[in-house]
N, C-alpha and C. Protein backbone atom coordinates (compact mmCIF):
# COMPACT_ATOMS: atom_id res chain seq x y z
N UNK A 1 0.85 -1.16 0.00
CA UNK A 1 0.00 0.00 0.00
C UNK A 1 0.90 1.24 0.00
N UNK A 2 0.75 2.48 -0.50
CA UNK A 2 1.41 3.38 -0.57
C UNK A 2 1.32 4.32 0.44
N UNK A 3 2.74 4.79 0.63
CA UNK A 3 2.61 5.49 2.17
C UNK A 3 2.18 6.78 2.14
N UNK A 4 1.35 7.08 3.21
CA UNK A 4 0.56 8.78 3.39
C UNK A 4 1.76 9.91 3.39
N UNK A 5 1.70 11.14 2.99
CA UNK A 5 2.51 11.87 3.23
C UNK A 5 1.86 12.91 3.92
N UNK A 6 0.30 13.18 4.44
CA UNK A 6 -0.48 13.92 5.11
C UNK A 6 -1.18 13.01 5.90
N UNK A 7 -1.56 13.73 6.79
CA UNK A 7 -2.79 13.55 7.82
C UNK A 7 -3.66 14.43 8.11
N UNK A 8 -4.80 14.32 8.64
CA UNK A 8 -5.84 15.29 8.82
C UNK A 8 -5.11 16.06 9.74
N UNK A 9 -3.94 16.12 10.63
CA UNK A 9 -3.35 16.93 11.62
C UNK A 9 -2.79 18.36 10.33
N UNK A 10 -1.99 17.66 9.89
CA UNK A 10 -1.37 18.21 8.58
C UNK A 10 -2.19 19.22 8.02
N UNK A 11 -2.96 18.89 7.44
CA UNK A 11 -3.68 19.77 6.64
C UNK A 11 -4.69 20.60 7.10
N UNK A 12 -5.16 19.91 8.61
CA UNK A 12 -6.23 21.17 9.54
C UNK A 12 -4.60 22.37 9.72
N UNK A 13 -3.34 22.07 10.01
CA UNK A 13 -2.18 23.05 10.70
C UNK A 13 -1.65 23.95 9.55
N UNK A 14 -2.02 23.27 8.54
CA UNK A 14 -1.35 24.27 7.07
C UNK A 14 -1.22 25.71 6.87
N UNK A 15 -0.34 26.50 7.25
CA UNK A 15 -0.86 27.80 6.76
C UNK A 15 0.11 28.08 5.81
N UNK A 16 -0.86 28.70 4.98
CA UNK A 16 -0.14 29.46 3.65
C UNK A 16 0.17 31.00 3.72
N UNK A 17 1.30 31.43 3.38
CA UNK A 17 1.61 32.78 3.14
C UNK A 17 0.10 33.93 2.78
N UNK A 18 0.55 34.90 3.01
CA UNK A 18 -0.62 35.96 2.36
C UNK A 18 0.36 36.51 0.98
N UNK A 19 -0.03 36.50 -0.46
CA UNK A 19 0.67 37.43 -1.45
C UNK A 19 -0.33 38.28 -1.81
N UNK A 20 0.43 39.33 -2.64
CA UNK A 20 -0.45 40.29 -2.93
C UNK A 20 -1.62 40.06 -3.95
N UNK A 21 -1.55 39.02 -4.63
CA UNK A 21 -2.12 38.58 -5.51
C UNK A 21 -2.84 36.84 -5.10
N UNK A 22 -3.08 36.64 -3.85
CA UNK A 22 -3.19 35.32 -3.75
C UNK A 22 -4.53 35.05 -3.76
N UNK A 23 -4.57 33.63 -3.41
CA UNK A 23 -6.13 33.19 -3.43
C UNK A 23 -6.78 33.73 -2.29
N UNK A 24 -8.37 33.72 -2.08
CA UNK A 24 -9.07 34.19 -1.33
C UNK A 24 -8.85 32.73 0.23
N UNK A 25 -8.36 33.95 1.21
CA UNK A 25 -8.27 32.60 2.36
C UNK A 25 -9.42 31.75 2.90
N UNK A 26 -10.65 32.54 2.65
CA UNK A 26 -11.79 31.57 3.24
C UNK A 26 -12.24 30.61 2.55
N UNK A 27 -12.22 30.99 0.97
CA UNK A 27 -12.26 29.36 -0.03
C UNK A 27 -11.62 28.72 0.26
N UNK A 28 -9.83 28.51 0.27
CA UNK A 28 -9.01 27.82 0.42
C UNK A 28 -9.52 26.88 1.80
N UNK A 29 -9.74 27.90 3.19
CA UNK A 29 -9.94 27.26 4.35
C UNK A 29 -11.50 26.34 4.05
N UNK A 30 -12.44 26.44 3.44
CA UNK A 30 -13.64 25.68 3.39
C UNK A 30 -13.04 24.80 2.58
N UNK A 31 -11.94 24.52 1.47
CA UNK A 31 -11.75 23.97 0.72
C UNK A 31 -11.23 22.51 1.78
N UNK A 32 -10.09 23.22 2.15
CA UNK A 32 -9.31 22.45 3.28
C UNK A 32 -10.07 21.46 4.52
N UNK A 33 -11.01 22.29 4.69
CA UNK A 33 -11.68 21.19 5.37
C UNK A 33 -12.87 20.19 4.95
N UNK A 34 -12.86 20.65 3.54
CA UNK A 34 -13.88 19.56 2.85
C UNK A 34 -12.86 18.03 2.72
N UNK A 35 -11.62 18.71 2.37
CA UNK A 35 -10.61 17.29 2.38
C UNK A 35 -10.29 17.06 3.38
N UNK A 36 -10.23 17.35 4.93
CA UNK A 36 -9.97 16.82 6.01
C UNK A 36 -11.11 16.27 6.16
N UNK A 37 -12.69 16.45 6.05
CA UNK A 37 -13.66 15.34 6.52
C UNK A 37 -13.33 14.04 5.40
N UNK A 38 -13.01 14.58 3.99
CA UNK A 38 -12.85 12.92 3.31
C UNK A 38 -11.94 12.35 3.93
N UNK A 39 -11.12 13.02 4.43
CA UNK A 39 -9.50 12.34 4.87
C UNK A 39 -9.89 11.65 5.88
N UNK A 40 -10.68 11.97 6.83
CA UNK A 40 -10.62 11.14 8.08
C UNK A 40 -11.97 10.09 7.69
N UNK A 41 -12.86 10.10 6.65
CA UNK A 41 -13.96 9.37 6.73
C UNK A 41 -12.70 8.04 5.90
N UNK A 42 -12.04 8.90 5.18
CA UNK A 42 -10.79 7.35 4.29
C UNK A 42 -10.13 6.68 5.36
N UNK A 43 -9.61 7.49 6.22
CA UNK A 43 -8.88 6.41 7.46
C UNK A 43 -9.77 5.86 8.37
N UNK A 44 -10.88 6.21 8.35
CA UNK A 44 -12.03 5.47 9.17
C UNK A 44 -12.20 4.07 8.67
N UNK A 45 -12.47 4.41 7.17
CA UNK A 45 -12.75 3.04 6.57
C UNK A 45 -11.60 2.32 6.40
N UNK A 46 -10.61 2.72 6.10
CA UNK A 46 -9.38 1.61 6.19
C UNK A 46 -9.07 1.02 7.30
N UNK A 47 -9.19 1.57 8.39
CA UNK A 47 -9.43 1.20 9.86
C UNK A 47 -10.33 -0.15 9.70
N UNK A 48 -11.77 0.06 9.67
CA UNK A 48 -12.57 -0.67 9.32
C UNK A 48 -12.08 -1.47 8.91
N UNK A 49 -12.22 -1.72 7.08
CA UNK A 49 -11.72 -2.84 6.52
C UNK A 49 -10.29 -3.95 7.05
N UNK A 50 -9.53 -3.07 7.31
CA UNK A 50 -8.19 -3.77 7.94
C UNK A 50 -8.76 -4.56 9.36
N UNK A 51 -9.27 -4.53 10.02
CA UNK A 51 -10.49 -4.83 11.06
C UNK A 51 -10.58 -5.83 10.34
N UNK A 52 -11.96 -5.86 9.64
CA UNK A 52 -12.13 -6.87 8.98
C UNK A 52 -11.70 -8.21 8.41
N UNK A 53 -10.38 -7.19 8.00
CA UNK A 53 -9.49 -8.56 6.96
C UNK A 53 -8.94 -9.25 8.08
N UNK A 54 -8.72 -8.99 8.92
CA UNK A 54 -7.86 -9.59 10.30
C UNK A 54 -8.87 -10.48 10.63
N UNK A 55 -10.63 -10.08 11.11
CA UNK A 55 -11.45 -11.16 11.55
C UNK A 55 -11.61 -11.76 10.50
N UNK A 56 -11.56 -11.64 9.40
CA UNK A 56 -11.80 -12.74 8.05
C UNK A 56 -10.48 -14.11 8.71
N UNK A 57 -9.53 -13.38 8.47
CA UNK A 57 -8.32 -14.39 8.63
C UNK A 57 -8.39 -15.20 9.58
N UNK A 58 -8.63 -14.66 10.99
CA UNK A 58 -9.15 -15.24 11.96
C UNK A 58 -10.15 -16.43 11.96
N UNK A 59 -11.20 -16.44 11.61
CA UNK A 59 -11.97 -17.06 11.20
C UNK A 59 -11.63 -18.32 10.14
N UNK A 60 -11.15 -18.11 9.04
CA UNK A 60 -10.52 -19.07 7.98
C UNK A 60 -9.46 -19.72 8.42
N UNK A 61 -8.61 -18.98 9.55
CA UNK A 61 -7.84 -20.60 9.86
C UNK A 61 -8.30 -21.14 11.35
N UNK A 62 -9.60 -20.74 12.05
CA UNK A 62 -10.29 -21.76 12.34
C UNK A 62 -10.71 -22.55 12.01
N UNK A 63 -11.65 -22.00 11.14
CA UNK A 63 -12.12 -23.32 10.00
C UNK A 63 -11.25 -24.35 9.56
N UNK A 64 -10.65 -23.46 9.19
CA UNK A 64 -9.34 -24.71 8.60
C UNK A 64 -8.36 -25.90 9.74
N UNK A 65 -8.57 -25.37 10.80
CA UNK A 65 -7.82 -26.04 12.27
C UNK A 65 -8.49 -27.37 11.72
N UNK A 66 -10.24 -27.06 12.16
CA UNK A 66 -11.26 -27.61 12.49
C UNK A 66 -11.12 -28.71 11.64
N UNK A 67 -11.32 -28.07 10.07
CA UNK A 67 -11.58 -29.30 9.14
C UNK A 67 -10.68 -30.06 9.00
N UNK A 68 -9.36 -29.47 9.17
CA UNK A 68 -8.37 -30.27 9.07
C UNK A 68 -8.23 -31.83 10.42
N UNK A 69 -8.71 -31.16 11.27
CA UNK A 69 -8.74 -31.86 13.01
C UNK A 69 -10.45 -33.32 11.90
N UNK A 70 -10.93 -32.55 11.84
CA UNK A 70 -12.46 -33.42 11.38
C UNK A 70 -11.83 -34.06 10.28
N UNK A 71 -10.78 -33.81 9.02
CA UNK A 71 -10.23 -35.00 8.15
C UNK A 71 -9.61 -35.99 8.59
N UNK A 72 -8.97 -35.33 9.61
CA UNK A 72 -8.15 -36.39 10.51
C UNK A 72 -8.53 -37.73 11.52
N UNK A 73 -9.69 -37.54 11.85
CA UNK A 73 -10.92 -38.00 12.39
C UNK A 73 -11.35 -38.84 11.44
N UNK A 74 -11.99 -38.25 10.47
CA UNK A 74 -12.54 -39.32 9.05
C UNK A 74 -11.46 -40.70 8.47
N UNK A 75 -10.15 -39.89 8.67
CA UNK A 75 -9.35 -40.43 7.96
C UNK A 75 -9.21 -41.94 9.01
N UNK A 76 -8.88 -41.68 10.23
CA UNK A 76 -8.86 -42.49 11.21
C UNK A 76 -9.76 -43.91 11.52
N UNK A 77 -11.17 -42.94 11.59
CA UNK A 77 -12.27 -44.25 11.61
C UNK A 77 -12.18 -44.86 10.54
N UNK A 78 -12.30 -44.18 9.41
CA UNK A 78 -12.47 -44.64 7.65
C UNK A 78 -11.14 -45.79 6.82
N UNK A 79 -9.91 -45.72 7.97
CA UNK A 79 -9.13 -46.59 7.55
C UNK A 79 -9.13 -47.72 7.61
N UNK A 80 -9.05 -48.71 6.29
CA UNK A 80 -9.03 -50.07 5.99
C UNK A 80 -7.92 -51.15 7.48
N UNK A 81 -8.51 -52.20 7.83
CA UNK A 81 -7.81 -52.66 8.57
C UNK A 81 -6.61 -53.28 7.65
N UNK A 82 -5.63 -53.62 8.93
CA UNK A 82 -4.14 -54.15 7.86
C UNK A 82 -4.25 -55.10 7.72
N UNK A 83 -3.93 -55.44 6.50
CA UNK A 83 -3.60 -56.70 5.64
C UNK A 83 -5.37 -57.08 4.61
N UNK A 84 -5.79 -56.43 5.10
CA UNK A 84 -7.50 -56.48 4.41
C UNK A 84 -7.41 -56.08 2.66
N UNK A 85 -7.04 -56.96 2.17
CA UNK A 85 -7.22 -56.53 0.67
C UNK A 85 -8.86 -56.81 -0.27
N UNK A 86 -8.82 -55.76 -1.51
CA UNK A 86 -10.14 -56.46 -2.18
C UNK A 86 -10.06 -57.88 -2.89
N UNK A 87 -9.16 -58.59 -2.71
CA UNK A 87 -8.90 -59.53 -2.73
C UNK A 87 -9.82 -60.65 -1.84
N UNK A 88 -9.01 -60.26 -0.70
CA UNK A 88 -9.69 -60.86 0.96
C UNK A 88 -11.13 -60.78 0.95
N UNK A 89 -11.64 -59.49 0.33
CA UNK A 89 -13.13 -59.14 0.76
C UNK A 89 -13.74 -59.96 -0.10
N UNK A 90 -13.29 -60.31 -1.57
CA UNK A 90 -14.35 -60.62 -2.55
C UNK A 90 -14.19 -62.33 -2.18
N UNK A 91 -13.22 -62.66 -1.72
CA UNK A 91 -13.48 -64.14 -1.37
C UNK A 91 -14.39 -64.92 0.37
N UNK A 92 -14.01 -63.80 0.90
CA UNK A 92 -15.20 -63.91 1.92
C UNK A 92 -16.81 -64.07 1.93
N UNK A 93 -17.18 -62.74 0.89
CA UNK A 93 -17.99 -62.84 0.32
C UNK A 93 -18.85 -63.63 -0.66
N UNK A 94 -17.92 -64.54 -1.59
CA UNK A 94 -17.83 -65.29 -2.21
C UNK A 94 -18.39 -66.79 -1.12
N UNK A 95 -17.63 -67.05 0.18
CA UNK A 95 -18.07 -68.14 1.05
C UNK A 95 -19.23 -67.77 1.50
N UNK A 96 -19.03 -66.61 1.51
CA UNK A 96 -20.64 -65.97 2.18
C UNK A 96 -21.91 -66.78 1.63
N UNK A 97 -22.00 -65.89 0.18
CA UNK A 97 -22.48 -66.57 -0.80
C UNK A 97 -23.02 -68.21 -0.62
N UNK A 98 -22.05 -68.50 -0.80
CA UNK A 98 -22.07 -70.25 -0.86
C UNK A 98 -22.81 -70.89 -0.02
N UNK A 99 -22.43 -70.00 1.59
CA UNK A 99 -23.62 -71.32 2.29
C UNK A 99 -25.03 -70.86 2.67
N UNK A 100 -25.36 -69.40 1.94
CA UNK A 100 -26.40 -68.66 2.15
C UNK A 100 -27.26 -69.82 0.95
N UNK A 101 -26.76 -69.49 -0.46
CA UNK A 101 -27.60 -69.77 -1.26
C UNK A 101 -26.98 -71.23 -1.74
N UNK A 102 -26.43 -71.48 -0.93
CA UNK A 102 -25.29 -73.13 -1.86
C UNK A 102 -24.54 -72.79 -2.39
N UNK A 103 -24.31 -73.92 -3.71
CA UNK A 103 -22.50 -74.17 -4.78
C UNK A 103 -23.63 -73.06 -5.94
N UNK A 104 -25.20 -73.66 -6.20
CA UNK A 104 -25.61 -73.25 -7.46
C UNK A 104 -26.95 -72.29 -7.27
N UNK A 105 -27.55 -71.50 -8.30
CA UNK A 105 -28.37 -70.77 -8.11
C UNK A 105 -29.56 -71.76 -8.75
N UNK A 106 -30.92 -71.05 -9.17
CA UNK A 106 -31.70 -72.03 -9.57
C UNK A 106 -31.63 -72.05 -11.03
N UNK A 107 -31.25 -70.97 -11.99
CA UNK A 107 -30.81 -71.09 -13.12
C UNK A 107 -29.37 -72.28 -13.59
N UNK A 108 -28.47 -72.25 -13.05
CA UNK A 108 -27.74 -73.13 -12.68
C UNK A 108 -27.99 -74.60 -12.78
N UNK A 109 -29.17 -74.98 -11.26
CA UNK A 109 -29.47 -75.99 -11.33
C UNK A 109 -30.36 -76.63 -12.40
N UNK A 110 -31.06 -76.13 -12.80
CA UNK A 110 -31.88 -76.16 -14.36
C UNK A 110 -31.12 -76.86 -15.79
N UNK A 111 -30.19 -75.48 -15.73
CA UNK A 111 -28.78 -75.91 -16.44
C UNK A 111 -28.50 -77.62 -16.22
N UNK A 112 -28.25 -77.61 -15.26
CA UNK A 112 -27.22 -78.71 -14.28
C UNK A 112 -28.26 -80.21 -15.43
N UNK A 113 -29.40 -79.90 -14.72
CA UNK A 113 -30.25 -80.92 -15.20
C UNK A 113 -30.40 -81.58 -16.37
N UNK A 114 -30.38 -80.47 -17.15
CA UNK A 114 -30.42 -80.72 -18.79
C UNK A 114 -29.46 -81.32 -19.24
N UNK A 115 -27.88 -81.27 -18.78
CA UNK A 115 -26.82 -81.88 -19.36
C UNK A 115 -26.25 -82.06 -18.25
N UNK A 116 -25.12 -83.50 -18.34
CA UNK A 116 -25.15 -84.17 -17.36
C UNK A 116 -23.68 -84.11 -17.20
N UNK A 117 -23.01 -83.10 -17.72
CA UNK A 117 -21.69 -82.75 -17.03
C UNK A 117 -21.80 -81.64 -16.02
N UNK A 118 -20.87 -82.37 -14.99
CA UNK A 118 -21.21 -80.96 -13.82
C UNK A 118 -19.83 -80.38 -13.77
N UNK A 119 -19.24 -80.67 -14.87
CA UNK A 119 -17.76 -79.68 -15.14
C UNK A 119 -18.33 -78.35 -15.35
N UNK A 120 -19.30 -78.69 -16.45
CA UNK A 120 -19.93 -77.87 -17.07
C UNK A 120 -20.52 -76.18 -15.92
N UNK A 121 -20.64 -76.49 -15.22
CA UNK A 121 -21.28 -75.46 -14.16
C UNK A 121 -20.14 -74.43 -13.87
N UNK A 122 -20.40 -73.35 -14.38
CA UNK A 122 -19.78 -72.14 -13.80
C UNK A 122 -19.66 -71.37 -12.36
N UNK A 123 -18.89 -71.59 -12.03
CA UNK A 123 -18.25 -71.11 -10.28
C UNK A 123 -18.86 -69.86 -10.21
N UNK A 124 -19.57 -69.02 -11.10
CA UNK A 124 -20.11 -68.17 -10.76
C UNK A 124 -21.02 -67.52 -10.25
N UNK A 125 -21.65 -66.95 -8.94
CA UNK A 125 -23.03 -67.36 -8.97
C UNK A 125 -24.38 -66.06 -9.22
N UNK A 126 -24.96 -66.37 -9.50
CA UNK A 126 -25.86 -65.53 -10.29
C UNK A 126 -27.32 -65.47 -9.47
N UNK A 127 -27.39 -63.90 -9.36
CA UNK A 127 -28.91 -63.89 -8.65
C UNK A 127 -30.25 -63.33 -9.21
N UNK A 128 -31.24 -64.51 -8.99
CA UNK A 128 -32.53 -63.78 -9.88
C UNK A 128 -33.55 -63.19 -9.06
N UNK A 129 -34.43 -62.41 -9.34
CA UNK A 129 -35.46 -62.28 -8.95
C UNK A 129 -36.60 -63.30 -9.21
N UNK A 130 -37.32 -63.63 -7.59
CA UNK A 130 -38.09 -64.59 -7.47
C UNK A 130 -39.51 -64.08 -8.41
C-alpha cells in the first residue's frame, strides 16, 4: 500500500503565506476542510476494513484447524484394517455366498439338469429375482 505523506493533523495546521495577488483565504480554508472530513472518513474506513481482513483471517484458519482436526478423524475411523485386501473381501464374500444360497443358483441348477456334465457349471453365482 502506498505510504501517506499527510494527515488530517497536517492539513487542519497548514498555513499558507498571504501574497499580494493570492487566493481568497476563506475558499481555500472551506476547501481544506472539505478534504480533512474525506481524509478522516478514508482512514475510518481503512481502519474498518483492515479490522475486517484480520477477523476474516481469523476465522478461515479456524475453519481450517477444524476441518483439518475433522479429516483427521474421518481419515482415522475410515481406515481399511491391515492386511485387508479387495482380494480378501471378494473371497469372503464369495463363502458368504455359498452357504447362504449353496454351490448353485436355480438357473444353474436347471442348467445342471439338462446336461449331465457338472464340469460344465460355472463357479459363478448368479442372482434372480423370485
Amino acid at each position: 500500500m502506498a505510504e501517506r505523506n499527510l494527515t488530517t493533523k497536517d492539513i487542519l495546521q497548514k498555513e499558507f503565506k498571504p501574497a499580494l495577488r493570492g487566493f481568497n483565504t476563506e475558499e481555500v480554508d472551506e476547501f481544506l476542510d472539505l478534504i480533512i472530513r474525506d481524509y478522516e472518513s478514508y482512514e475510518k474506513e481503512l481502519a474498518y476494513l483492515r479490522n475486517e481482513v484480520e477477523r476474516l483471517k481469523h476465522q478461515t484458519s479456524n475453519k481450517k484447524t477444524t476441518n483439518e482436526s475433522t479429516d483427521k478423524n474421518k481419515q482415522a475411523t475410515h481406515a481399511p484394517s491391515v492386511g485387508t485386501t479387495n482380494y480378501d473381501i471378494l473371497r469372503r464374500l464369495s463363502k458368504l455366498e455359498k452357504a447362504v444360497f449353496g454351490t448353485q443358483t436355480r438357473s444353474q441348477t436347471s442348467s445342471h439338469d439338462e446336461s449331465s456334465n457338472e464340469s460344465e457349471v460355472s463357479d459363478t453365482v448368479v442372482y434372480e429375482k423370485d
